[in-house]
Protein backbone atom coordinates (compact mmCIF):
# COMPACT_ATOMS: atom_id res chain seq x y z
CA UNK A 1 4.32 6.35 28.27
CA UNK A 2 5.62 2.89 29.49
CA UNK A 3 7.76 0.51 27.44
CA UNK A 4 4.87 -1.65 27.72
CA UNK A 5 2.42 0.51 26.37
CA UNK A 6 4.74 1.60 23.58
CA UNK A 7 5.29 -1.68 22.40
CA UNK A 8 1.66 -2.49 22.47
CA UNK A 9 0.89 0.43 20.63
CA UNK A 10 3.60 -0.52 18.15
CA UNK A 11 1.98 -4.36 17.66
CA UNK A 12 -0.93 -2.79 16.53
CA UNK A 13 -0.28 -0.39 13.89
CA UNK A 14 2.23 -2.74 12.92
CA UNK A 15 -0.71 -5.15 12.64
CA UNK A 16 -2.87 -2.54 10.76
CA UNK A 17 -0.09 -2.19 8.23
CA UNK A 18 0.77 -5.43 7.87
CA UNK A 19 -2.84 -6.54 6.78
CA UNK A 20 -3.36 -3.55 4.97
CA UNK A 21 -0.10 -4.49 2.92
CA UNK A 22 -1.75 -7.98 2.33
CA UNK A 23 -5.01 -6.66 1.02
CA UNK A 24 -3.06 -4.13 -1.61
CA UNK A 25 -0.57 -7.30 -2.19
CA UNK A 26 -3.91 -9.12 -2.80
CA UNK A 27 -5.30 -6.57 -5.01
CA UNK A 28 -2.19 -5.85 -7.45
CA UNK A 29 -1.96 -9.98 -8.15
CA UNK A 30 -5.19 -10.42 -8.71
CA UNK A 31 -4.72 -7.13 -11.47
CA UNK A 32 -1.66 -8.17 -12.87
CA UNK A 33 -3.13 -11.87 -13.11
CA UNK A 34 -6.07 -10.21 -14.96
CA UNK A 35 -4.08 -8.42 -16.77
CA UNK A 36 -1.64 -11.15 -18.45
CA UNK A 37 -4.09 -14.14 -17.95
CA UNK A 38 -7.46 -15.02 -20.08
CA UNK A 39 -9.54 -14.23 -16.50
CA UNK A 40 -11.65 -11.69 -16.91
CA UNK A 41 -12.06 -8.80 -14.56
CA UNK A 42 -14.76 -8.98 -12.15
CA UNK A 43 -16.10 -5.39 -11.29
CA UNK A 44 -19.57 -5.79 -8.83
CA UNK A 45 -18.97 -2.36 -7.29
CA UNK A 46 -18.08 0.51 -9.59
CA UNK A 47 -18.59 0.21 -13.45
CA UNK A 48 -15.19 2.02 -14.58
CA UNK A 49 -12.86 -0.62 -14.33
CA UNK A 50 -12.15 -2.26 -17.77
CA UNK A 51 -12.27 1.84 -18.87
CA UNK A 52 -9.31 2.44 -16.31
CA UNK A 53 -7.25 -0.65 -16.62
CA UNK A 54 -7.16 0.32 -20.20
CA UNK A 55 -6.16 3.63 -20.23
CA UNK A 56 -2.63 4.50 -21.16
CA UNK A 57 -1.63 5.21 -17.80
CA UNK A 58 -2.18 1.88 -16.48
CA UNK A 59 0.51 0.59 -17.89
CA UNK A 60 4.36 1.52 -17.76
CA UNK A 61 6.50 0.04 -20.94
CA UNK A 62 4.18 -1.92 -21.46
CA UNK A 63 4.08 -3.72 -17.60
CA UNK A 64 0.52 -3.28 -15.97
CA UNK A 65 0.68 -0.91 -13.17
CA UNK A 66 -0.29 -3.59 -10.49
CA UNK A 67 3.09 -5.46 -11.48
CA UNK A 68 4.85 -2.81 -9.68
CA UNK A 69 2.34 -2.71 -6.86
CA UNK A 70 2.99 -6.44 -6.39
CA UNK A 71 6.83 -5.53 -5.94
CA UNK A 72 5.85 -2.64 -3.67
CA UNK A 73 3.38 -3.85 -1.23
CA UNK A 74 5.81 -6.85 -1.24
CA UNK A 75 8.84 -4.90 0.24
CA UNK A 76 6.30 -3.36 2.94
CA UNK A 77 5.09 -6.86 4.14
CA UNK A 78 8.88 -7.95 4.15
CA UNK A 79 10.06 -4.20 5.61
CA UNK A 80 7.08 -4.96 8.53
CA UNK A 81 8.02 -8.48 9.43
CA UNK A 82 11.65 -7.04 10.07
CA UNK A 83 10.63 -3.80 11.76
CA UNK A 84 8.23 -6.22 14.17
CA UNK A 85 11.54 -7.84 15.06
CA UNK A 86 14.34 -5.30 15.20
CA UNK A 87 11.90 -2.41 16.09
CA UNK A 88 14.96 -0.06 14.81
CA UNK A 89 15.08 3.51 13.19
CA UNK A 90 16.32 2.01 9.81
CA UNK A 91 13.69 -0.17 9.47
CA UNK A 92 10.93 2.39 10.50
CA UNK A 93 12.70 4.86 8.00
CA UNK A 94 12.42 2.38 5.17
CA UNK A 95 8.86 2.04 5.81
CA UNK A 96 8.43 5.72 6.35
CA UNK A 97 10.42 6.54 2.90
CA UNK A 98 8.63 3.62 0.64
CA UNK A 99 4.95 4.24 2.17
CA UNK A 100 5.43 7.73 1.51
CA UNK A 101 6.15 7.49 -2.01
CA UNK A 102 3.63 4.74 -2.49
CA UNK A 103 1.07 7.36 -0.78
CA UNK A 104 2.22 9.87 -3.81
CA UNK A 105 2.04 7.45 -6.37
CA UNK A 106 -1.72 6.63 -5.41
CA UNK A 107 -2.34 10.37 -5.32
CA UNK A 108 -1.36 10.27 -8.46
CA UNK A 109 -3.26 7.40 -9.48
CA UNK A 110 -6.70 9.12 -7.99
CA UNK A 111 -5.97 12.37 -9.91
CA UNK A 112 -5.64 10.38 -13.53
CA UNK A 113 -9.09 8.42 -12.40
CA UNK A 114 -10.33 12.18 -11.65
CA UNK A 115 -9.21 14.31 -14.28
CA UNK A 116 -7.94 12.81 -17.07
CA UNK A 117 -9.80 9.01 -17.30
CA UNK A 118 -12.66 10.45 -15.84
CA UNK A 119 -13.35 6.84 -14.52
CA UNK A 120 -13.09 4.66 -11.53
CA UNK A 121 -11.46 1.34 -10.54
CA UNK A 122 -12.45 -0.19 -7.10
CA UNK A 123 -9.54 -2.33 -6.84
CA UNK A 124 -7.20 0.96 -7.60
CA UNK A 125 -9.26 2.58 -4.92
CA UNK A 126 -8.68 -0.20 -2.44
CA UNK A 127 -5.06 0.03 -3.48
CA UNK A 128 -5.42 3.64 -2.28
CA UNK A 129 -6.71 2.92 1.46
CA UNK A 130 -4.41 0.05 1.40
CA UNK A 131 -1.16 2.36 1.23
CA UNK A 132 -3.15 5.12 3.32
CA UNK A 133 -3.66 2.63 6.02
CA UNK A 134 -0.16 1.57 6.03
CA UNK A 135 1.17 5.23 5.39
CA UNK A 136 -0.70 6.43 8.55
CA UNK A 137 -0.02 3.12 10.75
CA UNK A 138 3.94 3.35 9.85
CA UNK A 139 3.54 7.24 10.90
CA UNK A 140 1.86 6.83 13.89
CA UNK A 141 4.10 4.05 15.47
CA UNK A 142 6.22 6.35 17.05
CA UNK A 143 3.58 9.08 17.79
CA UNK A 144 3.78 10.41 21.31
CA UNK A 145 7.11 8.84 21.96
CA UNK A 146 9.41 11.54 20.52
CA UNK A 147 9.79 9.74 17.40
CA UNK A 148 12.12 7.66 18.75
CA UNK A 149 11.10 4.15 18.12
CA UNK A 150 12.70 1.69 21.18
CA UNK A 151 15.37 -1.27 20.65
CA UNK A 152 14.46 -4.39 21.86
């Protein structure tokens, strides 16, 4: 495969992930917001919400889940914006280590909703394809290139 085509190939998952990041960045403000402010949450799609956001697991000492996906999706937009300029193996192995725990955590997150809330939240689900999208974008940028991800 060409520099070219590498790079290309690079400018697009890099894209993918950085708009995915966005949305989940998105998502966890407008959560914690809800959470701290007098707005109320607005649910249209799925009708376990308020039941989720009120279980004991969405909140850690007392600070609402999303806080922590604010500081998370954060780094990855920040992490992205560097990696799209250094392209280096640090960078791509911060993304690789933080999007890989953040994929964990939202397993996580799905099996409380499953099992033990018995409930669902659309904007924790679209917190889950958020970090899947970025999880498989950051993995794939240096698919078919021997995981070696080019200096510019």
């Amino acid at each position: 495969m060409t520099n070219l085509s590498i790079e290309k190939k690079q400018k697009t998952y890099i894209t993918i992930a950085t708009i995915a990041a966005l949305i989940g960045l998105g998502d966890s403000v407008y959560l914690t917001f809800s959470h701290y402010g007098s707005t109320p949450l607005v649910c249209n799609l799925i009708d376990g919400c308020s039941t989720v956001l009120a279980s004991p697991w969405a909140t850690i000492f007392g600070i609402p889940v999303s806080f922590f996906g604010i500081l998370y999706y954060s780094a990855l937009v920040v992490l992205m914006v560097l990696f799209f300029r250094r392209r280096d193996v640090i960078t791509h192995g911060l993304l690789l280590a933080i999007s890989s725990v953040g994929m964990v955590m939202s397993f996580w997150f799905v099996y409380l909703q499953i099992w033990e809330i018995e409930a669902f939240c659309e904007f924790c689900i679209l917190s889950f394809f958020s970090t899947l999208c970025v999880w498989l974008s950051v993995l794939f940028i240096t698919s078919n290139n021997d995981s070696k991800v080019p200096n510019d």
